[in-house]
PDB file of N, CA and C in Angstrom:
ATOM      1  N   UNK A   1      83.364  63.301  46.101  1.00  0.00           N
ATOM      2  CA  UNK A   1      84.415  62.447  45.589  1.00  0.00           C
ATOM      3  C   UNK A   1      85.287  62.035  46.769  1.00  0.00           C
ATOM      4  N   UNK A   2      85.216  60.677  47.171  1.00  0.00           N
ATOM      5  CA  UNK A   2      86.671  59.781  48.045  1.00  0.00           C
ATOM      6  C   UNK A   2      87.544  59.937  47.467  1.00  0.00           C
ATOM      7  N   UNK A   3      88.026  59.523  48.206  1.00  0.00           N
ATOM      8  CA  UNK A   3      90.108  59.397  47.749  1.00  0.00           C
ATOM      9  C   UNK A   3      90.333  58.364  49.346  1.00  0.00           C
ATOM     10  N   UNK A   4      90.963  57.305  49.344  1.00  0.00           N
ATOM     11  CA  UNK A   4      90.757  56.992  49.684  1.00  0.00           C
ATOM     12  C   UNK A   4      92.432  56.738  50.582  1.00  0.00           C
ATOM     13  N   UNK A   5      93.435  57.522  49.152  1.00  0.00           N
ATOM     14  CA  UNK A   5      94.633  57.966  49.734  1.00  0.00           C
ATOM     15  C   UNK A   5      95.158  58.893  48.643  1.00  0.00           C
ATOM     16  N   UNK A   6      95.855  59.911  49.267  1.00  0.00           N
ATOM     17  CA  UNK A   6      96.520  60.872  48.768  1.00  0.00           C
ATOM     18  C   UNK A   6      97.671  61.271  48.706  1.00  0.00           C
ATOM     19  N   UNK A   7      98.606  60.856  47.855  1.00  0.00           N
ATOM     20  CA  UNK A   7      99.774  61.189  48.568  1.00  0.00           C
ATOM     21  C   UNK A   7     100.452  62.320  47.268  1.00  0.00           C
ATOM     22  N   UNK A   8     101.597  63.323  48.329  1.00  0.00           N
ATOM     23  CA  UNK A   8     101.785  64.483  47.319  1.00  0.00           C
ATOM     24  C   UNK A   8     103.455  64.592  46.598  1.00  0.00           C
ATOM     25  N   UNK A   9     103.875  65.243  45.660  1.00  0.00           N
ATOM     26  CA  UNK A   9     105.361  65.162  45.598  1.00  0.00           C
ATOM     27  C   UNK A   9     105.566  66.362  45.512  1.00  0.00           C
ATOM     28  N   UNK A  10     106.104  67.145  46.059  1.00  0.00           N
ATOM     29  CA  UNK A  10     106.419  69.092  46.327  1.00  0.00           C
ATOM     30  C   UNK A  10     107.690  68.640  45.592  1.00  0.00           C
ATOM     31  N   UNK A  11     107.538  70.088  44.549  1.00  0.00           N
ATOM     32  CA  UNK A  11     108.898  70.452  44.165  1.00  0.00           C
ATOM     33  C   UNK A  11     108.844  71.978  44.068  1.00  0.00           C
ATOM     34  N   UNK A  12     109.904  72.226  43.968  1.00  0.00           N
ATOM     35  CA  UNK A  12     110.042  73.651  43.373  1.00  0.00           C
ATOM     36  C   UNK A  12     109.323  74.016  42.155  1.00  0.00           C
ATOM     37  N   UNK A  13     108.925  75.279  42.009  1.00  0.00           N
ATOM     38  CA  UNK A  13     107.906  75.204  41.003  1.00  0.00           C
ATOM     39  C   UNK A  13     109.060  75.648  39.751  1.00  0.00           C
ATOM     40  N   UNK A  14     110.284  76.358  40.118  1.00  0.00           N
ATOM     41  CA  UNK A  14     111.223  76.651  39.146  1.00  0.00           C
ATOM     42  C   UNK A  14     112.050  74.687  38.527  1.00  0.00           C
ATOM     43  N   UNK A  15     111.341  73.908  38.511  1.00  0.00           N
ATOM     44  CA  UNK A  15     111.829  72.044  38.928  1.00  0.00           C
ATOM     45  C   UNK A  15     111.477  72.600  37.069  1.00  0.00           C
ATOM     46  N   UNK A  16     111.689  71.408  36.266  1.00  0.00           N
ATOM     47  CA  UNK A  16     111.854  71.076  35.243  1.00  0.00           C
ATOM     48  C   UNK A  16     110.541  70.111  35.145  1.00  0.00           C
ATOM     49  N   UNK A  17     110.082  70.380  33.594  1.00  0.00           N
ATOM     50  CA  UNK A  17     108.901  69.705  33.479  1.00  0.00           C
ATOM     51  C   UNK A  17     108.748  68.073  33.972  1.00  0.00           C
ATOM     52  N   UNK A  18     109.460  67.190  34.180  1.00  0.00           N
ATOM     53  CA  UNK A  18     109.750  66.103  34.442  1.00  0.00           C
ATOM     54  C   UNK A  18     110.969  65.756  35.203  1.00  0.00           C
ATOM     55  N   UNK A  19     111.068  65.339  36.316  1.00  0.00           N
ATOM     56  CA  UNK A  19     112.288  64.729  36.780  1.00  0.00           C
ATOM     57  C   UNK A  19     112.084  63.338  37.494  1.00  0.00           C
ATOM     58  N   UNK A  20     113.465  62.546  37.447  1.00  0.00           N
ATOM     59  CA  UNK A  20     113.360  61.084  37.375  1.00  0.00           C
ATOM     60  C   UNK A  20     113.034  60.684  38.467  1.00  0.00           C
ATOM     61  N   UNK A  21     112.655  61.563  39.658  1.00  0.00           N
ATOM     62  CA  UNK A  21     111.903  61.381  40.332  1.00  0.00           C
ATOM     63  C   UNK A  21     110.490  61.058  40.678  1.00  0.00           C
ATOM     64  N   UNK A  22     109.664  62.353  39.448  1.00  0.00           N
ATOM     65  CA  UNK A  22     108.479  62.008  38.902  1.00  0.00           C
ATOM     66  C   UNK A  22     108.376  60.562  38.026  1.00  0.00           C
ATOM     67  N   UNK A  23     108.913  60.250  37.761  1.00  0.00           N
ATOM     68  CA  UNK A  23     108.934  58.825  36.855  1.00  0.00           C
ATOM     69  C   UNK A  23     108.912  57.985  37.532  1.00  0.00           C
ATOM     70  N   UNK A  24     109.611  57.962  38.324  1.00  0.00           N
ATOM     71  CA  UNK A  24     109.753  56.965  39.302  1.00  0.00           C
ATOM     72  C   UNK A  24     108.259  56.730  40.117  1.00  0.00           C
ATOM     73  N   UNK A  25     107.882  57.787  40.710  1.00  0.00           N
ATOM     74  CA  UNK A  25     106.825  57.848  41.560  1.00  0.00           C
ATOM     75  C   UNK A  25     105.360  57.329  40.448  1.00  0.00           C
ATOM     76  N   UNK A  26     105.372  57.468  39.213  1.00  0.00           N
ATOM     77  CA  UNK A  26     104.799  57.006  38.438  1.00  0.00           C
ATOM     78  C   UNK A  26     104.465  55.733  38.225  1.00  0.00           C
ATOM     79  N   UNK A  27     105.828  55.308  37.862  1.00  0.00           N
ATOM     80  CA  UNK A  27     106.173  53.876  37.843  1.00  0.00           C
ATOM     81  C   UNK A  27     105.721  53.209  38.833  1.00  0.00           C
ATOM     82  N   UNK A  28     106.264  53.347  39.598  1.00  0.00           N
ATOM     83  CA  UNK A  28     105.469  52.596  40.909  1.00  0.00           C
ATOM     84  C   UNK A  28     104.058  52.906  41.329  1.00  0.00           C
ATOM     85  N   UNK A  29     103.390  53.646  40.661  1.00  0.00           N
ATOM     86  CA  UNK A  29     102.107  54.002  41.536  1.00  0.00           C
ATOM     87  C   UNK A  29     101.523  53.205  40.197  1.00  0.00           C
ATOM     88  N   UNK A  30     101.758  53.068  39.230  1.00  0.00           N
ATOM     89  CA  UNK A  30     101.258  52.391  37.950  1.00  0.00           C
ATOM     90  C   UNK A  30     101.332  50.709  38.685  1.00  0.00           C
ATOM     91  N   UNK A  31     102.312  50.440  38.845  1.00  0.00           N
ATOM     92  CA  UNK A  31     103.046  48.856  39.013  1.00  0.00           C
ATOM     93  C   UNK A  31     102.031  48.152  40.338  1.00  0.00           C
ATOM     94  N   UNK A  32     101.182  48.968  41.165  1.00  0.00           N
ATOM     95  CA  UNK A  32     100.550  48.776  42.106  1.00  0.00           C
ATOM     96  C   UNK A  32      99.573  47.754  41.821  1.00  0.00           C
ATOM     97  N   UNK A  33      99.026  48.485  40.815  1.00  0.00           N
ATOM     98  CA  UNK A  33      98.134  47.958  39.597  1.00  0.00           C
ATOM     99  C   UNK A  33      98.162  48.119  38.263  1.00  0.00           C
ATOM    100  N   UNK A  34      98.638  47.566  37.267  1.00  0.00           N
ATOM    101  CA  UNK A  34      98.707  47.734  35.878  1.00  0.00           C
ATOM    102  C   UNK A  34      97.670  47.400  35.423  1.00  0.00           C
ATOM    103  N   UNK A  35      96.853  46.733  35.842  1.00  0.00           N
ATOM    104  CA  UNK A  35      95.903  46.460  34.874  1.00  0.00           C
ATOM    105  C   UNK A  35      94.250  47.251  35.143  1.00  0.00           C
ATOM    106  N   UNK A  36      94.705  48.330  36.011  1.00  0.00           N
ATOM    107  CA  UNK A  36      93.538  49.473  36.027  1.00  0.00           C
ATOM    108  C   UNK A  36      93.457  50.254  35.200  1.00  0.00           C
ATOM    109  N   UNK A  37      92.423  51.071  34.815  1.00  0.00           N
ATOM    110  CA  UNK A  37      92.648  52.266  33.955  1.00  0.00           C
ATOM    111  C   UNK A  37      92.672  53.300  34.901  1.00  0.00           C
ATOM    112  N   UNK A  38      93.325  54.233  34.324  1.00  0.00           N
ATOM    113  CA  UNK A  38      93.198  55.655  35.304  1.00  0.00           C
ATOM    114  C   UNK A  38      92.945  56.749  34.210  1.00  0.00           C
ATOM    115  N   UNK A  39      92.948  57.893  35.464  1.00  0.00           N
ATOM    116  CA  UNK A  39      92.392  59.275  34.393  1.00  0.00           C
ATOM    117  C   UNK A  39      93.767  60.362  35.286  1.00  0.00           C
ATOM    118  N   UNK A  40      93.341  60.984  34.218  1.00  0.00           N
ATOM    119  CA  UNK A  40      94.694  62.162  34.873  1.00  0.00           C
ATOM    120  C   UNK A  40      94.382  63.477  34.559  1.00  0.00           C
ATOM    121  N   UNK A  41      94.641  64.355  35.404  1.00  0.00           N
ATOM    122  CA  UNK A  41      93.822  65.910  34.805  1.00  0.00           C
ATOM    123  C   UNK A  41      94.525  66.613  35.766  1.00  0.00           C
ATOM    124  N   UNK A  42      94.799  68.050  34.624  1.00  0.00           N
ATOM    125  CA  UNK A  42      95.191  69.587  35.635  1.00  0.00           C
ATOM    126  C   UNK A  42      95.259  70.763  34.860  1.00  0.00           C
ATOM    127  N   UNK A  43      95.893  71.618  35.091  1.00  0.00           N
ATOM    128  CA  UNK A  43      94.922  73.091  34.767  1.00  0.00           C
ATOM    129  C   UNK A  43      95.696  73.261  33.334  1.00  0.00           C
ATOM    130  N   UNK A  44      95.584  74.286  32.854  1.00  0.00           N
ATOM    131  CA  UNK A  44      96.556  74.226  31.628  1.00  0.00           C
ATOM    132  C   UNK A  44      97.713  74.567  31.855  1.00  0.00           C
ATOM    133  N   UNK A  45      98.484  74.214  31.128  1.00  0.00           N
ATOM    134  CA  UNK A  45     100.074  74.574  31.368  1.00  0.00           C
ATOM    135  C   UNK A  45     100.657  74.524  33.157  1.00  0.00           C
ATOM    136  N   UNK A  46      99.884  73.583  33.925  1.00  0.00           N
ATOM    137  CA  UNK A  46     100.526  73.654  35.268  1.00  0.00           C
ATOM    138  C   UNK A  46     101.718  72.436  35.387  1.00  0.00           C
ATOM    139  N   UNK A  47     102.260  72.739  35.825  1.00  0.00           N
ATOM    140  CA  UNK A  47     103.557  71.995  36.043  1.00  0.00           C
ATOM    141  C   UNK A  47     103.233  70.656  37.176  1.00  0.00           C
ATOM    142  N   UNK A  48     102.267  70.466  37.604  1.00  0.00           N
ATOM    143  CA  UNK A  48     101.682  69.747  38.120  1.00  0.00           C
ATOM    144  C   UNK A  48     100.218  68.697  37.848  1.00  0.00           C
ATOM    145  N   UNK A  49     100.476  67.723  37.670  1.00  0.00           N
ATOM    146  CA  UNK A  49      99.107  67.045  37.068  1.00  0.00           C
ATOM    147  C   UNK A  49      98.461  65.478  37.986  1.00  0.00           C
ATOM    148  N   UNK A  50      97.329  65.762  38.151  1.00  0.00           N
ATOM    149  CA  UNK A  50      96.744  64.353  39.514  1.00  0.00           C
ATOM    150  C   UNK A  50      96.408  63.214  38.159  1.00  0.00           C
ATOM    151  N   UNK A  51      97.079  62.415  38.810  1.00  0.00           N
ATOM    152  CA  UNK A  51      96.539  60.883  38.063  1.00  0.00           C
ATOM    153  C   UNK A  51      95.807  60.045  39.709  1.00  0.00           C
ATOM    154  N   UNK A  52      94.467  59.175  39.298  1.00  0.00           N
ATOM    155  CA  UNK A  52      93.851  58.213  39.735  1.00  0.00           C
ATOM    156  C   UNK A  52      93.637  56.602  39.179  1.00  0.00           C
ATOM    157  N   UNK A  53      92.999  56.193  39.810  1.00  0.00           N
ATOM    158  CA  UNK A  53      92.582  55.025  39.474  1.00  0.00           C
ATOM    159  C   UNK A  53      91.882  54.535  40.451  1.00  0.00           C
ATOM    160  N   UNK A  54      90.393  53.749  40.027  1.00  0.00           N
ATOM    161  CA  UNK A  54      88.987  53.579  41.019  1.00  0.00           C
ATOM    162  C   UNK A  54      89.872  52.139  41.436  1.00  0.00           C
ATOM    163  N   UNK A  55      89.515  52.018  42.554  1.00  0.00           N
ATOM    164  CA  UNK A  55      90.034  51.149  43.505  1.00  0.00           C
ATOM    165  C   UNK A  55      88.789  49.917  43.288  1.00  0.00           C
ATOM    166  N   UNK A  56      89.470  48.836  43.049  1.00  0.00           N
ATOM    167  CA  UNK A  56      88.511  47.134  43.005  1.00  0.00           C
ATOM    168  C   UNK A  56      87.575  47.081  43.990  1.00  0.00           C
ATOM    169  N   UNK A  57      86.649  47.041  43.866  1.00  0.00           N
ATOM    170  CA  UNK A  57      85.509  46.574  45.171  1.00  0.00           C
ATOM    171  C   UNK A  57      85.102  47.612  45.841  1.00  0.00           C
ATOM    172  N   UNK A  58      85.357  49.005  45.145  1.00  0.00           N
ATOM    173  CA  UNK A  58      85.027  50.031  46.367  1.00  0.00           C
ATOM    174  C   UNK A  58      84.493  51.214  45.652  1.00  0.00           C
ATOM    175  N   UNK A  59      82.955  50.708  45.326  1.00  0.00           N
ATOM    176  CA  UNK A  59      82.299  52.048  44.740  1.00  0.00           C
ATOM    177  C   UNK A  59      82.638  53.587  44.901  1.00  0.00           C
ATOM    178  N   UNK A  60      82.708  54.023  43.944  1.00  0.00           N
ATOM    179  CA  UNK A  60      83.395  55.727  43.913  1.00  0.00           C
ATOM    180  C   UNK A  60      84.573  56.095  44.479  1.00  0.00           C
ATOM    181  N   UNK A  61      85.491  54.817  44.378  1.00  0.00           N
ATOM    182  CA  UNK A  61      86.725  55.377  45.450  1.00  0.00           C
ATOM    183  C   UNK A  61      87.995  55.133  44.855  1.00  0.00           C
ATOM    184  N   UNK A  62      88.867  56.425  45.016  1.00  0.00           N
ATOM    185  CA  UNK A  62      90.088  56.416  43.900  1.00  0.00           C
ATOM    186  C   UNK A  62      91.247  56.677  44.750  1.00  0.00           C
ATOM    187  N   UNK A  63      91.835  55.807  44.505  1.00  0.00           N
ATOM    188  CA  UNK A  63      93.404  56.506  44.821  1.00  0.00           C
ATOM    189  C   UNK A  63      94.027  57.279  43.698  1.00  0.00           C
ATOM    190  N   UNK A  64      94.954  58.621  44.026  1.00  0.00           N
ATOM    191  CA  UNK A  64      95.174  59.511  43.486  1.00  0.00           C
ATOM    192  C   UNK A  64      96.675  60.212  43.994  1.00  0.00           C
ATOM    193  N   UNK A  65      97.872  60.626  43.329  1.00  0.00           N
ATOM    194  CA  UNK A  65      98.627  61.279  43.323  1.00  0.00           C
ATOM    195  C   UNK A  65      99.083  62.353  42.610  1.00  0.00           C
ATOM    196  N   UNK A  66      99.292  63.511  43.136  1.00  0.00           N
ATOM    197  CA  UNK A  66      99.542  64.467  42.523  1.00  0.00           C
ATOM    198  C   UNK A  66     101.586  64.440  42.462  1.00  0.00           C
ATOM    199  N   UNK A  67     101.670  64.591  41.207  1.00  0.00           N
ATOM    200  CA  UNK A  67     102.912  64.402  40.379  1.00  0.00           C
ATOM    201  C   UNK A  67     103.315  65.864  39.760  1.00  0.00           C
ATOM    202  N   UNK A  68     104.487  65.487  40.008  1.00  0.00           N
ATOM    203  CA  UNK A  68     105.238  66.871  38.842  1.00  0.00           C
ATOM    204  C   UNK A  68     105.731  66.635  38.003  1.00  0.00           C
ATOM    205  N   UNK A  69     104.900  66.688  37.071  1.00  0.00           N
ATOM    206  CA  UNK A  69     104.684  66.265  35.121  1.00  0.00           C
ATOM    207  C   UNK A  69     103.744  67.480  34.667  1.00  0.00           C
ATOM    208  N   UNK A  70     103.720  67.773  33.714  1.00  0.00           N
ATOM    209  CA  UNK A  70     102.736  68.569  32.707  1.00  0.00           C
ATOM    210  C   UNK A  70     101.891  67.643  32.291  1.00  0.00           C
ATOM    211  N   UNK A  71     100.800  67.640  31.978  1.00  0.00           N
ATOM    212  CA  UNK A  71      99.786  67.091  31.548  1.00  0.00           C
ATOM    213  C   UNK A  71     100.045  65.865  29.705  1.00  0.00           C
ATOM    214  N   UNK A  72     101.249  67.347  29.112  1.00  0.00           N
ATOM    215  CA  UNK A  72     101.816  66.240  28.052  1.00  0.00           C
ATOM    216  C   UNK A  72     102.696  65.081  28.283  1.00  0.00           C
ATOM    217  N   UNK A  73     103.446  65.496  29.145  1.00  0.00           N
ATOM    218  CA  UNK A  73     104.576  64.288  29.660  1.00  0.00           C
ATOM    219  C   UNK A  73     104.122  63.435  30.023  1.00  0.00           C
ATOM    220  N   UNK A  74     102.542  63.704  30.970  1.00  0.00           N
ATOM    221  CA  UNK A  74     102.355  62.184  31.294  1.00  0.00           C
ATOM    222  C   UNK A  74     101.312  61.718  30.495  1.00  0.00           C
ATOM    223  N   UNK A  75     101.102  62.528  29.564  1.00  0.00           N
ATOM    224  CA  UNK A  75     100.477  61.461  28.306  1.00  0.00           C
ATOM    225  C   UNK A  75     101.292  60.419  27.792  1.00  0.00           C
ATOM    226  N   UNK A  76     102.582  61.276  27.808  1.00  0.00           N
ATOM    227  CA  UNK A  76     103.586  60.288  26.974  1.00  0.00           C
ATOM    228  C   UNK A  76     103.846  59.209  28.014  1.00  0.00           C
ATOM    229  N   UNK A  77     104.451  59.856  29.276  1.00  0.00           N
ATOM    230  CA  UNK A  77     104.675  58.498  29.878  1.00  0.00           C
ATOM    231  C   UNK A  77     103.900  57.524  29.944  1.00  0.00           C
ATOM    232  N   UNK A  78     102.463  57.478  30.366  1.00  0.00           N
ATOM    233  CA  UNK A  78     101.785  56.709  29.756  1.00  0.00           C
ATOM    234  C   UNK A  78     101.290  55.856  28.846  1.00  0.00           C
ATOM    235  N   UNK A  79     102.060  56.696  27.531  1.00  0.00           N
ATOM    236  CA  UNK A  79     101.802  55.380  26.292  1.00  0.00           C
ATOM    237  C   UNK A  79     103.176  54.626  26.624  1.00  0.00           C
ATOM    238  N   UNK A  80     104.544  55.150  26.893  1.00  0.00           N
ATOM    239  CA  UNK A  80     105.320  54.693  27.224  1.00  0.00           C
ATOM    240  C   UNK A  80     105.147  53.648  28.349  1.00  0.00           C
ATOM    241  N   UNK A  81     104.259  53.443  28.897  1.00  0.00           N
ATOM    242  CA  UNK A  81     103.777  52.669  30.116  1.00  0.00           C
ATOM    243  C   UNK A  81     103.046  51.262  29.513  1.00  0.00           C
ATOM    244  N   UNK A  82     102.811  51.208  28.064  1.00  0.00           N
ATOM    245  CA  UNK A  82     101.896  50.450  27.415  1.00  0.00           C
ATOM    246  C   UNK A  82     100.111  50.767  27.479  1.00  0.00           C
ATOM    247  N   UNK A  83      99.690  52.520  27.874  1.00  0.00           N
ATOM    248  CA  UNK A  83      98.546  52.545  27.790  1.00  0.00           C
ATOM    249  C   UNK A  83      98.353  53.144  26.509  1.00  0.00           C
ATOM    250  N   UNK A  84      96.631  53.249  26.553  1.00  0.00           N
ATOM    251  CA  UNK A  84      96.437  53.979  25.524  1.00  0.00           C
ATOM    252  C   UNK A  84      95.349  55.286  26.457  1.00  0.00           C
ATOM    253  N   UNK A  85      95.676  56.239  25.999  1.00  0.00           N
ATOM    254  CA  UNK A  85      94.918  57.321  26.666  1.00  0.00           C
ATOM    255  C   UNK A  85      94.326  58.124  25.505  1.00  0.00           C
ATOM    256  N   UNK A  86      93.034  58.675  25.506  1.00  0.00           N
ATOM    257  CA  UNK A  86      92.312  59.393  24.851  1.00  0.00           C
ATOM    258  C   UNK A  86      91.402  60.353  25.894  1.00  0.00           C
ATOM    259  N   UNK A  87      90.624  61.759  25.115  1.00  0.00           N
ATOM    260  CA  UNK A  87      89.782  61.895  26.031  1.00  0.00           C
ATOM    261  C   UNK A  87      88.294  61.431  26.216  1.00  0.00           C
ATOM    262  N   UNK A  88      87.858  61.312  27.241  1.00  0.00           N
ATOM    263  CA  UNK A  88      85.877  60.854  27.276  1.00  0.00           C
ATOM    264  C   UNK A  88      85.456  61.451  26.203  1.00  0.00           C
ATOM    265  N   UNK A  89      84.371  59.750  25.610  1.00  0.00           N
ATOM    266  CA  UNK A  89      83.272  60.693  24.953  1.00  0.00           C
ATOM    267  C   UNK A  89      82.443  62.050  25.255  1.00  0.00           C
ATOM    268  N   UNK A  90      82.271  62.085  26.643  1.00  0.00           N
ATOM    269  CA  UNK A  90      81.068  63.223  27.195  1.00  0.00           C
ATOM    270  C   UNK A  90      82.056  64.648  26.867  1.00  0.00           C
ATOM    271  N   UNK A  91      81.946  65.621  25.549  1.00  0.00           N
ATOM    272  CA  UNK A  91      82.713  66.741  25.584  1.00  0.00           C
ATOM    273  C   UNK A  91      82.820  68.040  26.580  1.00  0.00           C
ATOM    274  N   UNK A  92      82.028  67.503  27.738  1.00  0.00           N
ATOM    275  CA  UNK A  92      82.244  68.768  29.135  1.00  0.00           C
ATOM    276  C   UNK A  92      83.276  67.541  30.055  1.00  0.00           C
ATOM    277  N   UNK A  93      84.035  66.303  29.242  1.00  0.00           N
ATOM    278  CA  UNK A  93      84.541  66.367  30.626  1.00  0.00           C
ATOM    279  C   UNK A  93      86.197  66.736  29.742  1.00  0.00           C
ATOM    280  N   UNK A  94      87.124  67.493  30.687  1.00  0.00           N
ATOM    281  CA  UNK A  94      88.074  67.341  30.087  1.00  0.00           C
ATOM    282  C   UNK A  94      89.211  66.231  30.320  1.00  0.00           C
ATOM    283  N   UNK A  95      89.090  65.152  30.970  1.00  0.00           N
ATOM    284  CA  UNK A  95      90.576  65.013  31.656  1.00  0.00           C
ATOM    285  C   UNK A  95      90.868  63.772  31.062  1.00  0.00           C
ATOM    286  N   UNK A  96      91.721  62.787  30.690  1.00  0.00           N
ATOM    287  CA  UNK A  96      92.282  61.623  30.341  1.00  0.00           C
ATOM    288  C   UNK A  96      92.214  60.665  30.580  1.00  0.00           C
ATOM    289  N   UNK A  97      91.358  59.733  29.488  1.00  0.00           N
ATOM    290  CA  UNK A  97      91.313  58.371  29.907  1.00  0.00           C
ATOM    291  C   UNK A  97      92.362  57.092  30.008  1.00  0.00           C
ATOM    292  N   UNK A  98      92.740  56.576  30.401  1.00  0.00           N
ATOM    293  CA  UNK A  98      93.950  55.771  30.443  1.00  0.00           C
ATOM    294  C   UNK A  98      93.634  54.177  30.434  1.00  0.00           C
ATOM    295  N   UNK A  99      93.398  53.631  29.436  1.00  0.00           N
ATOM    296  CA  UNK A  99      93.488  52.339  29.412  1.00  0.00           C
ATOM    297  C   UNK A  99      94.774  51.387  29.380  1.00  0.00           C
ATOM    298  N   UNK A 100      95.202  49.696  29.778  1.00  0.00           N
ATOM    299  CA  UNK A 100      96.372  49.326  29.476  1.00  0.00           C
ATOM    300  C   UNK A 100      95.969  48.694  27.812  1.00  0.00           C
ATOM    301  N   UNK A 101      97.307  48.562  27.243  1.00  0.00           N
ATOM    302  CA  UNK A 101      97.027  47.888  25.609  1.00  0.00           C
ATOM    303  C   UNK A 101      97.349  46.419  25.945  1.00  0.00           C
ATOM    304  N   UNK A 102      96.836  45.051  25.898  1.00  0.00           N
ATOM    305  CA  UNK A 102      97.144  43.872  25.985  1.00  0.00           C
ATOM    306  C   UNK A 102      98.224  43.980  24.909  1.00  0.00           C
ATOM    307  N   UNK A 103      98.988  43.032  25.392  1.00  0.00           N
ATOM    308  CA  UNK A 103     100.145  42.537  25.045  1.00  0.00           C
ATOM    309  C   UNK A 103      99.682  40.689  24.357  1.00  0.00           C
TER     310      UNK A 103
END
């Protein structure tokens, strides 16, 4: 698996499930491209969760940030974002699909 950039946000792990920092860094990593889908996945209950999205024109290659959100928050932020997220049909994969909803 590429990555083709990585970038990280350290917090304290005693940080609060969400801060408007994480939103922010969201927001903008969404706004890059809105009209990609991404996937998002992390362990259970970690206070930390990686969202991607496959990059246009560049077989197998994702840009990816690791965020400090729980895995529910950024479900929500996400629909809050105008997506719709579900998980893959294939039931060994676990992690989140993220489509945008036309407007």
């Amino acid at each position: 698996m590429m990555m083709s950039s990585f970038l990280l946000l350290f917090q304290s792990s005693m940080a609060p499930k969400t801060t408007p920092d994480a939103d922010s860094l969201l927001k903008a990593f969404i706004s890059r491209d809105p009209t990609a889908s991404y996937t998002f996945d992390s362990e259970r209950d970690a206070p930390t969760s990686e969202i991607c999205r496959e990059l246009p024109n560049k077989q197998a290659q994702r840009e990816c940030i690791a965020i400090q959100m729980h895995s529910k928050r950024l479900f929500e932020a996400m629909q809050d974002l105008d997506f719709f997220c579900a998980l893959p049909t294939n039931p060994e994969k676990t992690y989140m699909e993220c489509t945008p909803i036309s407007k």
